[in-house]
C-alpha atoms as a PDB file:
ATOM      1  CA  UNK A   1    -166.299 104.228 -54.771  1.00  0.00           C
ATOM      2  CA  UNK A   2    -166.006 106.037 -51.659  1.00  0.00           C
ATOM      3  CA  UNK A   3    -162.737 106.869 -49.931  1.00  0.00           C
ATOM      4  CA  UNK A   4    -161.722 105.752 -46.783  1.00  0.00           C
ATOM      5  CA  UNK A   5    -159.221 106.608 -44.549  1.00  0.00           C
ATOM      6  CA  UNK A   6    -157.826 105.868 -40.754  1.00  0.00           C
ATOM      7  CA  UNK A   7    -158.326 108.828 -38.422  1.00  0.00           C
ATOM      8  CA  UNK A   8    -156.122 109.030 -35.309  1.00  0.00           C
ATOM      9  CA  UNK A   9    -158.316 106.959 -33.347  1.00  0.00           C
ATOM     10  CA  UNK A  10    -157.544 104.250 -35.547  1.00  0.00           C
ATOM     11  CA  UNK A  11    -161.091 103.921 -36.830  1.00  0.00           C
ATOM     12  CA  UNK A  12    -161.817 104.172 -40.410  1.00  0.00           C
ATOM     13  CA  UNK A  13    -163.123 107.384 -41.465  1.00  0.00           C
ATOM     14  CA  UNK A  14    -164.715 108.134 -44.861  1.00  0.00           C
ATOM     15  CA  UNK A  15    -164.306 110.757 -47.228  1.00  0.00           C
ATOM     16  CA  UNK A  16    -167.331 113.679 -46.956  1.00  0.00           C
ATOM     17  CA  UNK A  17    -169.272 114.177 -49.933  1.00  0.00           C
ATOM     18  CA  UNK A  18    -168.340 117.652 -51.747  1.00  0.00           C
ATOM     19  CA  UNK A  19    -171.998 118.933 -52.210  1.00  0.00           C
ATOM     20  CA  UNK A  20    -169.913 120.172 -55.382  1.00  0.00           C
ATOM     21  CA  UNK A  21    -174.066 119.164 -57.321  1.00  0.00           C
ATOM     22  CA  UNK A  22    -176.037 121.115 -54.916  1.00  0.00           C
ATOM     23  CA  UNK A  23    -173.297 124.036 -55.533  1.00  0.00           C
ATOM     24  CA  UNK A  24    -173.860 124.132 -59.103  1.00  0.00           C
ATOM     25  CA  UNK A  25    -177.360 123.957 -59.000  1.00  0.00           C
ATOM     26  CA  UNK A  26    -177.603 126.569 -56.264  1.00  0.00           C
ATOM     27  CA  UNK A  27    -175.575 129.000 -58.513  1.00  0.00           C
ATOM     28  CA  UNK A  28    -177.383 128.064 -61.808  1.00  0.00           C
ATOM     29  CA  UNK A  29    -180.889 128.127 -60.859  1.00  0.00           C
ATOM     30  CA  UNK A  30    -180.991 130.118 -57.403  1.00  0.00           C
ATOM     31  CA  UNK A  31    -178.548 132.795 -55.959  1.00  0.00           C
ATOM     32  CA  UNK A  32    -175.515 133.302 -58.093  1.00  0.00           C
ATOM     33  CA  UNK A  33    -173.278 134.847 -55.078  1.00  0.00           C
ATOM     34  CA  UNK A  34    -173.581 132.364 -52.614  1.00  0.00           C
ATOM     35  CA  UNK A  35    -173.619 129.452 -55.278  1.00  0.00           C
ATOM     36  CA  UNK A  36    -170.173 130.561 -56.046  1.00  0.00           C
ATOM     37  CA  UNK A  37    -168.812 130.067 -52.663  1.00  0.00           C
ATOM     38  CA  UNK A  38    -170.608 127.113 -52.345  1.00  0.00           C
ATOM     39  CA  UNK A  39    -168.643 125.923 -55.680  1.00  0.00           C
ATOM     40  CA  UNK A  40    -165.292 126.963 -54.549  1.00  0.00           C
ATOM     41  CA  UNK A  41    -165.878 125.488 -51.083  1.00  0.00           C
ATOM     42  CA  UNK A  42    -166.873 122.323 -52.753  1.00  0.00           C
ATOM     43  CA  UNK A  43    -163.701 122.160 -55.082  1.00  0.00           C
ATOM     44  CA  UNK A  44    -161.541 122.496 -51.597  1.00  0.00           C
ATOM     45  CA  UNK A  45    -163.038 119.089 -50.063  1.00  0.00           C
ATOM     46  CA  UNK A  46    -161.195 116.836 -52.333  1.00  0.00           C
ATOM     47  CA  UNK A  47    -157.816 118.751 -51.742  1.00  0.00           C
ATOM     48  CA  UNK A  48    -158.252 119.062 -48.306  1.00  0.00           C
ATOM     49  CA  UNK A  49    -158.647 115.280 -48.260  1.00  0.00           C
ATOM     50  CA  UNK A  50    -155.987 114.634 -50.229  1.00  0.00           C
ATOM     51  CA  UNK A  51    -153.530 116.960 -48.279  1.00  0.00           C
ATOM     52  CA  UNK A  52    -154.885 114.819 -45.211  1.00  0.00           C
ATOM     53  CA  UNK A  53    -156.620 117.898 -43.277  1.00  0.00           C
ATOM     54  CA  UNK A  54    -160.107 115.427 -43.047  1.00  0.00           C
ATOM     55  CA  UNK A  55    -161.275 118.349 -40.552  1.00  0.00           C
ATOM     56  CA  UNK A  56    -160.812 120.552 -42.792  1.00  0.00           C
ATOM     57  CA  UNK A  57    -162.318 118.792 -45.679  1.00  0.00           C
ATOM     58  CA  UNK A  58    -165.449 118.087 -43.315  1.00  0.00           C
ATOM     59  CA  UNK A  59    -165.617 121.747 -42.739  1.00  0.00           C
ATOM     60  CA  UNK A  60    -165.853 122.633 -46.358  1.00  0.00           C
ATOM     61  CA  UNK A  61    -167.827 120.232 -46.890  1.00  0.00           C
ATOM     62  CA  UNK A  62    -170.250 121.123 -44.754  1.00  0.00           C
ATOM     63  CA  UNK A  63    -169.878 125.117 -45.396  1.00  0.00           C
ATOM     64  CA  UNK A  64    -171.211 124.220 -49.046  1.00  0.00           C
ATOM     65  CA  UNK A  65    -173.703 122.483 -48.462  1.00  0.00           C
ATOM     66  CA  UNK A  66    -174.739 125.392 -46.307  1.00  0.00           C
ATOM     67  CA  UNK A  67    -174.126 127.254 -48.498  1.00  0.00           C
ATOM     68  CA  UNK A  68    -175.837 125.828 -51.179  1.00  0.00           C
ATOM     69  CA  UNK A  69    -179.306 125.188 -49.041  1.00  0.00           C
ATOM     70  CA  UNK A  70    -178.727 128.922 -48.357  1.00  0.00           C
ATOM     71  CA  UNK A  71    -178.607 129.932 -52.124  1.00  0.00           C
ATOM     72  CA  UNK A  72    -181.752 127.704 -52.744  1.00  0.00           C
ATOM     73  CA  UNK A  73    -183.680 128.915 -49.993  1.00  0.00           C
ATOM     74  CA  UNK A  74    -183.013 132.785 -51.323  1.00  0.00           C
ATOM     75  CA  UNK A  75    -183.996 132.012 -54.494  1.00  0.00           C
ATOM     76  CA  UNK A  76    -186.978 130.331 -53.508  1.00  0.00           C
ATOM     77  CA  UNK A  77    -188.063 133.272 -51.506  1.00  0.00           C
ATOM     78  CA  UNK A  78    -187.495 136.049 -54.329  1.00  0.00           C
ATOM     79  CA  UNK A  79    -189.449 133.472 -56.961  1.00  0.00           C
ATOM     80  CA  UNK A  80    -192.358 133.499 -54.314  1.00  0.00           C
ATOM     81  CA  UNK A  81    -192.202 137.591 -54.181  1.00  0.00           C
ATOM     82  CA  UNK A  82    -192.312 137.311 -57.744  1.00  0.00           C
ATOM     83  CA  UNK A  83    -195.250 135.627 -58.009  1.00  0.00           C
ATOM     84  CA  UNK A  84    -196.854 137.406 -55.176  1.00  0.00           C
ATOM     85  CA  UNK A  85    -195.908 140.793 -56.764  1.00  0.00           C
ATOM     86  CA  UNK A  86    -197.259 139.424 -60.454  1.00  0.00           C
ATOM     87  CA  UNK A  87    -200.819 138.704 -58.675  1.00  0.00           C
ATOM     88  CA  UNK A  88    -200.934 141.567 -56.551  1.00  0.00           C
ATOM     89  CA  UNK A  89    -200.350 143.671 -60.300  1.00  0.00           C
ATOM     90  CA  UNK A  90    -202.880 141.424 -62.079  1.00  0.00           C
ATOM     91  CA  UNK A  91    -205.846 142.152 -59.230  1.00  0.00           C
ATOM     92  CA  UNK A  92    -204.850 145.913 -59.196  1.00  0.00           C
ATOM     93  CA  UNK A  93    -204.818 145.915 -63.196  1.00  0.00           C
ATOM     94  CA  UNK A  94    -207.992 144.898 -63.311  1.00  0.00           C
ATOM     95  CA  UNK A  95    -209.750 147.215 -60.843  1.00  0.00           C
ATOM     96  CA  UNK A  96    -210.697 145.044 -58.317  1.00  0.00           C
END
């Protein structure tokens, strides 16, 4: 169930999603520094919301998902060095 809440326009704003996922799977299985941040600026949404700074919380919310995609997209790169390095080592192993 998503949160709603009004804004000062009177319109009905909803809560942003935390990304708090994406964080932990950033940190687990990609970049471990930047997956942290991501993490603790994904634990900040909900409190942000709660404290009723929803600009803040958007913020957050948005710097870990950024974050996150960041962490994923390093670790991506360095397992595609990897495997570049590995093949350039096989090929010069075997004397071609």
């Amino acid at each position: 169930m998503e949160e709603t809440t009004m804004n000062q326009n009177n319109s009905m704003e909803a809560k942003p999603d935390n990304n708090l996922v994406w964080a932990i799977l950033s940190t687990v299985l990609c970049c471990l520094p930047l997956g942290i941040v991501a993490i603790i600026k994904s634990t900040k949404v909900n409190e942000l919301w709660a404290q009723g700074d929803y600009e803040g919380a958007k913020k957050a919310a948005a710097d870990a998902k950024k974050f996150a995609i960041w962490g994923a997209a390093i670790g991506g790169i360095f397992v595609i060095l990897y495997i570049i390095f590995v093949v350039v080592l096989g090929v010069a192993g075997n004397g071609f």
